[in-house]
Protein backbone atom coordinates (compact mmCIF):
# COMPACT_ATOMS: atom_id res chain seq x y z
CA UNK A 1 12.48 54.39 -80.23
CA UNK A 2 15.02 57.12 -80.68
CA UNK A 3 18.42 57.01 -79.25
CA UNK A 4 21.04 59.21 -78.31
CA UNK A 5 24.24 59.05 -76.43
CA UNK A 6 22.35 57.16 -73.51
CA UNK A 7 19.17 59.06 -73.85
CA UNK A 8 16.02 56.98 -75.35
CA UNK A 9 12.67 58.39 -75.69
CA UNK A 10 9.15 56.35 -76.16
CA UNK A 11 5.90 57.32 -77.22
CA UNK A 12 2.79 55.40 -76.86
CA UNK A 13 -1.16 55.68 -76.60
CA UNK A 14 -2.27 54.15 -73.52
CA UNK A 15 -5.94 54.22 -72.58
CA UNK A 16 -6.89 57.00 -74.50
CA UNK A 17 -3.83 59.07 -72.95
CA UNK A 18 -0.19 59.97 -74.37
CA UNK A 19 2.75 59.03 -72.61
CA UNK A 20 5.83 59.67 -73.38
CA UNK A 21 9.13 58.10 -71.72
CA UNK A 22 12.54 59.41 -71.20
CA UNK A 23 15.41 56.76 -70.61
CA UNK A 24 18.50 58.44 -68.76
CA UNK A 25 21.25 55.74 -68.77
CA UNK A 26 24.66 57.04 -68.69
CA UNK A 27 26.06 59.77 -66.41
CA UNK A 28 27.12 61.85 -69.16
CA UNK A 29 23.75 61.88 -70.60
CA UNK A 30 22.45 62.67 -66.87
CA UNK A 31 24.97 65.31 -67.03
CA UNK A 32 23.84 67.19 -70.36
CA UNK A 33 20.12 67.49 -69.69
CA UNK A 34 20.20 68.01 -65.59
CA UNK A 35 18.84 65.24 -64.70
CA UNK A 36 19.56 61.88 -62.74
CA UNK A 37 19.90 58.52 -64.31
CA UNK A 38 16.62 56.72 -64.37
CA UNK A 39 13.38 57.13 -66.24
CA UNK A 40 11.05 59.65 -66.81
CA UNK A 41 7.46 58.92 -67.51
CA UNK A 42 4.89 61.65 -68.68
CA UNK A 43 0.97 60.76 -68.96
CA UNK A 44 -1.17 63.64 -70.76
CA UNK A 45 -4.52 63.55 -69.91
CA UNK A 46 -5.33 66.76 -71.47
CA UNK A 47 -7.34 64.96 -73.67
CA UNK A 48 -9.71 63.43 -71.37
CA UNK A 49 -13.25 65.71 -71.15
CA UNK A 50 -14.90 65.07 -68.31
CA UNK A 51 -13.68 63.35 -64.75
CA UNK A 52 -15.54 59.97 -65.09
CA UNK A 53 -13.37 59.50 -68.25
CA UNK A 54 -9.98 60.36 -66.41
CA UNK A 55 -11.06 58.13 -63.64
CA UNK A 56 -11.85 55.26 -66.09
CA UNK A 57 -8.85 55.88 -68.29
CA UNK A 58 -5.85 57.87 -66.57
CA UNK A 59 -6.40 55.94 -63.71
CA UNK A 60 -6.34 52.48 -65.67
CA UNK A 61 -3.31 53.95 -67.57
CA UNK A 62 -1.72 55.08 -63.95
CA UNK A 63 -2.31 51.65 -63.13
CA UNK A 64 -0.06 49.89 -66.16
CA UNK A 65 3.07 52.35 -66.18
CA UNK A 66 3.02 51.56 -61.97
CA UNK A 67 2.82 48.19 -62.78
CA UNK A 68 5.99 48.41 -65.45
CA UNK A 69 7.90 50.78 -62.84
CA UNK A 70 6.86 48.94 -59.41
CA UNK A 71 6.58 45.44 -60.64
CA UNK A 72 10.56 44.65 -59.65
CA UNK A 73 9.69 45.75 -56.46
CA UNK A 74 6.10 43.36 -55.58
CA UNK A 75 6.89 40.74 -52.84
CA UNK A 76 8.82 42.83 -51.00
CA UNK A 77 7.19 46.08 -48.75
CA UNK A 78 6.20 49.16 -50.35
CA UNK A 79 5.97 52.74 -48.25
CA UNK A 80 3.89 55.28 -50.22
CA UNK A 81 4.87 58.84 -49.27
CA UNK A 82 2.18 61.70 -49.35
CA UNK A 83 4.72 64.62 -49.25
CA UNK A 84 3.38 68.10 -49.06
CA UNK A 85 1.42 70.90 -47.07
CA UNK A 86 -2.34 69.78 -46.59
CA UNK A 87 -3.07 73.08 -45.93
CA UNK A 88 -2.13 74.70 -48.99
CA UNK A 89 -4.59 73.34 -51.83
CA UNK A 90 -1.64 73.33 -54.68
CA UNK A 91 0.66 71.49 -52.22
CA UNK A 92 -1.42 69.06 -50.56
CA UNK A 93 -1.92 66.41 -53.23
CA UNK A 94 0.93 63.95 -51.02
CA UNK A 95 -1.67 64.05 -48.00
CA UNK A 96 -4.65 63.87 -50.34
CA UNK A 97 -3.87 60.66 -52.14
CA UNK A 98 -2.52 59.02 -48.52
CA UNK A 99 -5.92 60.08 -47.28
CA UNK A 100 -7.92 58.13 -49.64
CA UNK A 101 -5.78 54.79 -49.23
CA UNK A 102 -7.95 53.10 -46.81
CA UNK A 103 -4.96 50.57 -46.27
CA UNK A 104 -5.39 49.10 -42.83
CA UNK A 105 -9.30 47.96 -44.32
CA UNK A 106 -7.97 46.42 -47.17
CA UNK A 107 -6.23 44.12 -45.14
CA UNK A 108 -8.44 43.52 -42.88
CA UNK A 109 -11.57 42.59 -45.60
CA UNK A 110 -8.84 40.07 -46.46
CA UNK A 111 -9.50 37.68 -49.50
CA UNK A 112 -8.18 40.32 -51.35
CA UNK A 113 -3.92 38.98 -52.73
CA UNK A 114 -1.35 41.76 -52.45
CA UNK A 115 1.13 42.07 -55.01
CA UNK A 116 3.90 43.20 -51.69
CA UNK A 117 4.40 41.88 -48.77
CA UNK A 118 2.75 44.77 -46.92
CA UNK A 119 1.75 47.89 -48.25
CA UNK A 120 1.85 51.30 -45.88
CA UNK A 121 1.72 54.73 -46.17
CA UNK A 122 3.21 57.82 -44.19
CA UNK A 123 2.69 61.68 -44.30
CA UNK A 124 5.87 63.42 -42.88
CA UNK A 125 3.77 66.94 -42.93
CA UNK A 126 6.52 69.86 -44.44
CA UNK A 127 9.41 71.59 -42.65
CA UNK A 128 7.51 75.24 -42.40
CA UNK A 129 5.54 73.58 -39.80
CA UNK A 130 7.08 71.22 -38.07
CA UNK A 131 11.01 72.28 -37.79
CA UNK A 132 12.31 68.98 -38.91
CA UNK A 133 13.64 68.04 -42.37
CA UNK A 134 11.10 66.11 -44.41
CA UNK A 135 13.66 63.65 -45.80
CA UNK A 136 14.85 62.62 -41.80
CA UNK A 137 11.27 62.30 -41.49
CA UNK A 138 11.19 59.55 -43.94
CA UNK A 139 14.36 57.79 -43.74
CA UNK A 140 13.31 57.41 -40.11
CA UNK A 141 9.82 55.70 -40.76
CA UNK A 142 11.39 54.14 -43.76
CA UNK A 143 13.67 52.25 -41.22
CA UNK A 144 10.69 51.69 -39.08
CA UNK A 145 8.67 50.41 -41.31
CA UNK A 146 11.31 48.08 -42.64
CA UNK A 147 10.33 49.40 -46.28
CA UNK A 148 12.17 47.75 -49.70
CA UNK A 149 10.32 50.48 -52.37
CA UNK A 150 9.53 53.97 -51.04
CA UNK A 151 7.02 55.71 -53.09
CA UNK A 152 7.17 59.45 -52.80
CA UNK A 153 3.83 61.09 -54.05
CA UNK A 154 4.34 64.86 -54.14
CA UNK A 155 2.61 68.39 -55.84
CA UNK A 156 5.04 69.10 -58.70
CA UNK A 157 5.86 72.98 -60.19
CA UNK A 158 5.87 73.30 -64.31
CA UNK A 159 7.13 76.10 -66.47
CA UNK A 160 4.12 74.91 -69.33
CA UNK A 161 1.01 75.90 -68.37
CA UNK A 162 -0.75 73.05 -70.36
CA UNK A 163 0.77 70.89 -68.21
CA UNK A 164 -0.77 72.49 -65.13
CA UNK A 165 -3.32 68.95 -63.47
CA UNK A 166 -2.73 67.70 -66.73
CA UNK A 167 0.18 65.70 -66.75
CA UNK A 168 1.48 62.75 -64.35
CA UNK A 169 4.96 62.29 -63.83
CA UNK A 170 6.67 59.17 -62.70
CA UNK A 171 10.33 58.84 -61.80
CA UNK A 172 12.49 56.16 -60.98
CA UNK A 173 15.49 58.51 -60.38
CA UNK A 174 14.54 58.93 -56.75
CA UNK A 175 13.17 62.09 -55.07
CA UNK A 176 11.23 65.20 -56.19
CA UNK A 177 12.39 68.94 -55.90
CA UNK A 178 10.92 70.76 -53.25
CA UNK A 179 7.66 72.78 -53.78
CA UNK A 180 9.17 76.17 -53.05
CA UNK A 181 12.22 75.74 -54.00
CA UNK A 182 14.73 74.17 -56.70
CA UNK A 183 16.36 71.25 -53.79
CA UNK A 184 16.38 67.75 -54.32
CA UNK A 185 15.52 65.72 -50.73
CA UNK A 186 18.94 63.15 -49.94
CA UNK A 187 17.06 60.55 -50.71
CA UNK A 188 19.77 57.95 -51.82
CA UNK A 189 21.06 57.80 -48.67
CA UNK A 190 17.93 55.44 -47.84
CA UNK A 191 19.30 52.20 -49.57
CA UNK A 192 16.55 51.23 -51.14
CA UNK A 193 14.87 51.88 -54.41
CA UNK A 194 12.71 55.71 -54.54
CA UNK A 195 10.14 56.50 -57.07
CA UNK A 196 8.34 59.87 -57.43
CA UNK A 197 5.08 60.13 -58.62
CA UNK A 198 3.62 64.23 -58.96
CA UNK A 199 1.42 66.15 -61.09
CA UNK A 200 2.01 70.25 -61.77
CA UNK A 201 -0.29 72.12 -60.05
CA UNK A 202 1.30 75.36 -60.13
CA UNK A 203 3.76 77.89 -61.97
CA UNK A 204 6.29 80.20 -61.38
CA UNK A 205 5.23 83.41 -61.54
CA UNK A 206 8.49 84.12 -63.19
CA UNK A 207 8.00 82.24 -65.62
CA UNK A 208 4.64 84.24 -66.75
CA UNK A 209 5.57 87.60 -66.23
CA UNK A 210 9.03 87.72 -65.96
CA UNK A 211 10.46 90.17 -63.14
CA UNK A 212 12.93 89.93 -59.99
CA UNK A 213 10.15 91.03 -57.47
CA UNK A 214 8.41 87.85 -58.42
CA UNK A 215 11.01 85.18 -58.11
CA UNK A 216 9.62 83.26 -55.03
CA UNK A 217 5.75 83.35 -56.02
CA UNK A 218 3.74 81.09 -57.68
CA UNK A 219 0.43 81.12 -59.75
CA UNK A 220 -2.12 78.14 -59.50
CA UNK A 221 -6.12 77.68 -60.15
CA UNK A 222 -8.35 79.02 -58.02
CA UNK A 223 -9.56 75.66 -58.51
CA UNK A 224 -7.29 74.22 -56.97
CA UNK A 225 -8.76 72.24 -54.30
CA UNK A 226 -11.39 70.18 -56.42
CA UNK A 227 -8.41 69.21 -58.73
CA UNK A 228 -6.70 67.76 -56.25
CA UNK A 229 -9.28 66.20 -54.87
CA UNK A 230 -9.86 64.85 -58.26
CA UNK A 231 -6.33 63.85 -58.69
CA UNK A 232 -6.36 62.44 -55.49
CA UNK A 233 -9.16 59.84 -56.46
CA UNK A 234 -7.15 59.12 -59.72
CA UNK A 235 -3.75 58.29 -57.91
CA UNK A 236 -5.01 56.50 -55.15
CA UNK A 237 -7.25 54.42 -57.54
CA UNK A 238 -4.37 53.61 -59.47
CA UNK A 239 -2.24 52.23 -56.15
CA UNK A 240 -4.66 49.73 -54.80
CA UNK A 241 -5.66 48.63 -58.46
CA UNK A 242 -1.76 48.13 -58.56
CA UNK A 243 -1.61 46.90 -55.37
CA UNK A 244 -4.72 44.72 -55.03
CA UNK A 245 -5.47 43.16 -58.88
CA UNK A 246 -8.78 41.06 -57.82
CA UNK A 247 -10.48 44.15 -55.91
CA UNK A 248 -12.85 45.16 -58.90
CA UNK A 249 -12.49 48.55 -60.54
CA UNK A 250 -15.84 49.89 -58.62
CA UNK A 251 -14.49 48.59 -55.24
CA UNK A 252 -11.43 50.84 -55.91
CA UNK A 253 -13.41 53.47 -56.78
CA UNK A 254 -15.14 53.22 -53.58
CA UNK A 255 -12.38 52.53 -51.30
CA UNK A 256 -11.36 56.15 -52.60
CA UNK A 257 -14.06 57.79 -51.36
CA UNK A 258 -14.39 55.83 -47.97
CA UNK A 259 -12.22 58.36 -45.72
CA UNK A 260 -13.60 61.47 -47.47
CA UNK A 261 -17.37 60.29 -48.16
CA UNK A 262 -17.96 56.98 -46.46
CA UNK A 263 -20.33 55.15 -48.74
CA UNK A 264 -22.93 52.36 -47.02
CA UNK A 265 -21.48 49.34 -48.06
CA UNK A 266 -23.88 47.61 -45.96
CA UNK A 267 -26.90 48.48 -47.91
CA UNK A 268 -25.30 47.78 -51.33
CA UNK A 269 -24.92 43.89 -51.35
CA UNK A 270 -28.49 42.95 -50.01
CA UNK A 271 -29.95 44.42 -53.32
CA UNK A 272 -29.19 41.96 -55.58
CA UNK A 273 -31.13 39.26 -57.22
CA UNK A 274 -35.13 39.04 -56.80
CA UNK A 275 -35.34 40.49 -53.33
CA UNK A 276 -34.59 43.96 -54.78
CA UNK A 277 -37.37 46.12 -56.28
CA UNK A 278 -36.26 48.93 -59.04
CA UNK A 279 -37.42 51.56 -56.85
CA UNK A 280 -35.13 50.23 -54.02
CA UNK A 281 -31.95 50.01 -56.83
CA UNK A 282 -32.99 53.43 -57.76
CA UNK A 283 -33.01 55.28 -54.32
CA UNK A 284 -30.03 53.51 -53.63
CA UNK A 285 -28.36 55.03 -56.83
CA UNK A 286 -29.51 58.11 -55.82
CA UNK A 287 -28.29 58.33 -52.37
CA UNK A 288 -25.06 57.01 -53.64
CA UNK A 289 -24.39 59.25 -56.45
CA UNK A 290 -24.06 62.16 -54.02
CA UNK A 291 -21.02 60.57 -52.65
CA UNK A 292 -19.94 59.93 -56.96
CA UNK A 293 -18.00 62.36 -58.60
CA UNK A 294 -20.05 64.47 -61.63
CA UNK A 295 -20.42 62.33 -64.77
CA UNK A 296 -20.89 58.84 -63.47
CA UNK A 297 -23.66 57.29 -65.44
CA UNK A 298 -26.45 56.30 -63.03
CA UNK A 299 -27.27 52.96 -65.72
CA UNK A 300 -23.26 52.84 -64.04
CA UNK A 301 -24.26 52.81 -60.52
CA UNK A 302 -27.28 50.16 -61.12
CA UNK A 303 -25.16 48.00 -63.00
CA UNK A 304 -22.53 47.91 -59.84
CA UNK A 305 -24.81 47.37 -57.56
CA UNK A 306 -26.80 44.68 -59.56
CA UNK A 307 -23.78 43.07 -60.17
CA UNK A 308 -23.34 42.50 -56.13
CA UNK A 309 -25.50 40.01 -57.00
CA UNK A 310 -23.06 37.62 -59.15
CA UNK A 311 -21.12 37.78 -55.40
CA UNK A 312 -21.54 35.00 -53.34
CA UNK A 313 -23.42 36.89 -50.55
CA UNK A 314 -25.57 35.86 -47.71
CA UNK A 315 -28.24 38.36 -47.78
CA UNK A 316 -29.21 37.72 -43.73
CA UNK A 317 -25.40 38.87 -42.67
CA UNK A 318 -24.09 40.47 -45.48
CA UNK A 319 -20.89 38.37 -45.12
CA UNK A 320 -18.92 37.67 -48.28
CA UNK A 321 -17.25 34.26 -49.05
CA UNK A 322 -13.86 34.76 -50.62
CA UNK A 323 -11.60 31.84 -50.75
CA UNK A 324 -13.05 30.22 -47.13
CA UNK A 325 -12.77 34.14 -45.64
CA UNK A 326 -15.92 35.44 -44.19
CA UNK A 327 -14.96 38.97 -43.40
CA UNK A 328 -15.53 41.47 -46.28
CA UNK A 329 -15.88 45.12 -46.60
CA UNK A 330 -19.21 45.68 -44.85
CA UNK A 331 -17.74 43.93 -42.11
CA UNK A 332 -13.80 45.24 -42.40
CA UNK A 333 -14.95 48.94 -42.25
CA UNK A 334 -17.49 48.09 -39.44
CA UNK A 335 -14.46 47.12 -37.46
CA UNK A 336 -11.97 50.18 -39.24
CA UNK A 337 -14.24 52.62 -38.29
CA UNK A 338 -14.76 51.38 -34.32
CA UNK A 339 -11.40 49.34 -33.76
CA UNK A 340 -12.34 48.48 -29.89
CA UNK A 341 -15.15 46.35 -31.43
C-alpha cells in the first residue's frame, strides 16, 4: 500500500472487479490534489460482459466496500439520497435507484434483521424545477427524518470515457459536485456523517473536442436510459443486501424489480416440492423471465423457485414462518400495494 505525504492508495480484486482506493488524510494532502479529506473508492466493472454477471458480481462487490464504508454507521438511521433530474436519462440515476428500494415492504414482510435502526430514502427532485436549493431540501428532511448517515446517490460527470457506466465511485468526503456544474452542495453543515455514491454517465463535451462554444454541454449514450436502469438494479441490490444480510440474493434481486416490474410473488412459493409439475415450473420461468433482465439462466430461475421449497411455507396461505412472524412478501406487498387493506 503506497504512501505519500498523507495520501495512501489500495488496489484489490474484488468479485471479479478492480477497485482501487484513495486515502486523503491530511489537509495538505487534500490541498495538493483538490480534493477533501476522506476516501475515495473506484470499482471497474469494465470487465464484466454481460448484465447477469455485473448483477452477480458488481453488485456483490457494491455490497462489501458499503459494508467497509457504512458499517460505523449500522444501528443508528440511514437516509439514502436519490439526487438528480428523473427526467433527463444521464441524470436520473438518484431517482432510479430510490425507485427500486421497496423500503416501506421490507419492513413490513418483517423477519427480515436490519443492520440500522431504520432505513429511508428521499428524492429532493433538482433546483431547475423546483426553485429551491437541493441541499435545503435535504438538510430539511435530514432533520425530519432524524437521520445519523445520509447517503447521497447521484449521476457523476468523467473526463475518461472508459469510465463512462463503468466505474462506481464511493466517497466518504461528503457531497458530490453538481451535474451541470463544478459546485460542491454545503453538505457539512448537516452534522452528521455524508457519503456519495455515483457512477459517470456523461462527458464534457470540452473535454472531447475542445472549444469555448462547447463549455456547458455534455455528451452521453444514446443508451442512456437502459444503463441506468441497469445501474439502478445494481445499486439498489447492493443497499438492501447491505442493509438486510438474511434476505437471499434472489429476493434482492426481486425486490429491485417490484416498483418497476412487479413480479407475482404469490404464485412463486406454492411450486415447490411434489405438488409442482415441470410444466408448471417452466411456464412460471417463462412468465417470470420477462420481468428478468437479458442473460439470466432459466436452469437460474427454476432453481429459485424450486428452492422456495426448502422455505417453511404453507402452501394453502402462502404465509411464511420466519422467527414466529407470519407475514412475508406475498402478504407485505399485498398490503404495500393497497395500504387501506
Amino acid at each position: 500500500m503506497p504512501s505519500l505525504n498523507g495520501i495512501t492508495t489500495q488496489e484489490e480484486e474484488l468479485r471479479g472487479c478492480h477497485v482501487t482506493t484513495l486515502d486523503v488524510q491530511t489537509e495538505d494532502a487534500a490541498a495538493s490534489l483538490g480534493k477533501a479529506v476522506g476516501s475515495y473508492i473506484t470499482i471497474d466493472t469494465a470487465a464484466l460482459s454481460d448484465e447477469h454477471e455485473q448483477i452477480e458480481c458488481a453488485g456483490e462487490c457494491l455490497a462489501e466496500i458499503l459494508v467497509r464504508v457504512l458499517g460505523p454507521h449500522f444501528h443508528g438511521k440511514l437516509c439514502v439520497c436519490g439526487l438528480g433530474n428523473r427526467e433527463l436519462p444521464a441524470d436520473s440515476l438518484g431517482p432510479e435507484v430510490t425507485s427500486r428500494l421497496p423500503l416501506n415492504l421490507i419492513q413490513l414482510a418483517q423477519g427480515y434483521d436490519c443492520r440500522f435502526r431504520e432505513v429511508c430514502s428521499f428524492t429532493p427532485g433538482v433546483f431547475g424545477i423546483n426553485n429551491v436549493r437541493t441541499d435545503t431540501l435535504v438538510a430539511g428532511a435530514v432533520q425530519a427524518m432524524g437521520a445519523d448517515c445520509l447517503l447521497l446517490v447521484d449521476s457523476l460527470v468523467t473526463l475518461e470515457p472508459a469510465e463512462l457506466f463503468k466505474s462506481i465511485q464511493i466517497s466518504t468526503a461528503g457531497g458530490t459536485k453538481s451535474f451541470f456544474s463544478d459546485k460542491v452542495g454545503n453538505w457539512t453543515s448537516l452534522g452528521i456523517p455524508v457519503i456519495s455514491l455515483g457512477v459517470p454517465t456523461a462527458i464534457p463535451m470540452k473535454s472531447l473536442c475542445p472549444s469555448e462554444l462547447q463549455d456547458d454541454k455534455l455528451f452521453t449514450s444514446t443508451m442512456a436510459a437502459s444503463e441506468v436502469s441497469a445501474l439502478g438494479i445494481i445499486l439498489s441490490y447492493a443497499l438492501i443486501r447491505v442493509c438486510w444480510p438474511s434476505i437471499t440474493r434472489d429476493e434482492c434481486f426481486l425486490l429491485t424489480k417490484i416498483s418497476k416490474d412487479p413480479l407475482p410473488y404469490g404464485s412463486l412459493c406454492p411450486l415447490d416440492g411434489a405438488d409442482s409439475s415441470a410444466e408448471d415450473r417452466q411456464k412460471l420461468i417463462t412468465d417470470t423471465a420477462r420481468s428478468f433482465p437479458a442473460g439470466i439462466p432459466s436452469e437460474q430461475l427454476d432453481s429459485f423457485i424450486k428452492s422456495k421449497g426448502d422455505q417453511k411455507t404453507c402452501p394453502k396461505t402462502n404465509r411464511r414462518f420466519a422467527g414466529g412472524k407470519e407475514k412475508n412478501l406475498t402478504e407485505a406487498l399485498s398490503q404495500w400495494k393497497n395500504p387501506s387493506k
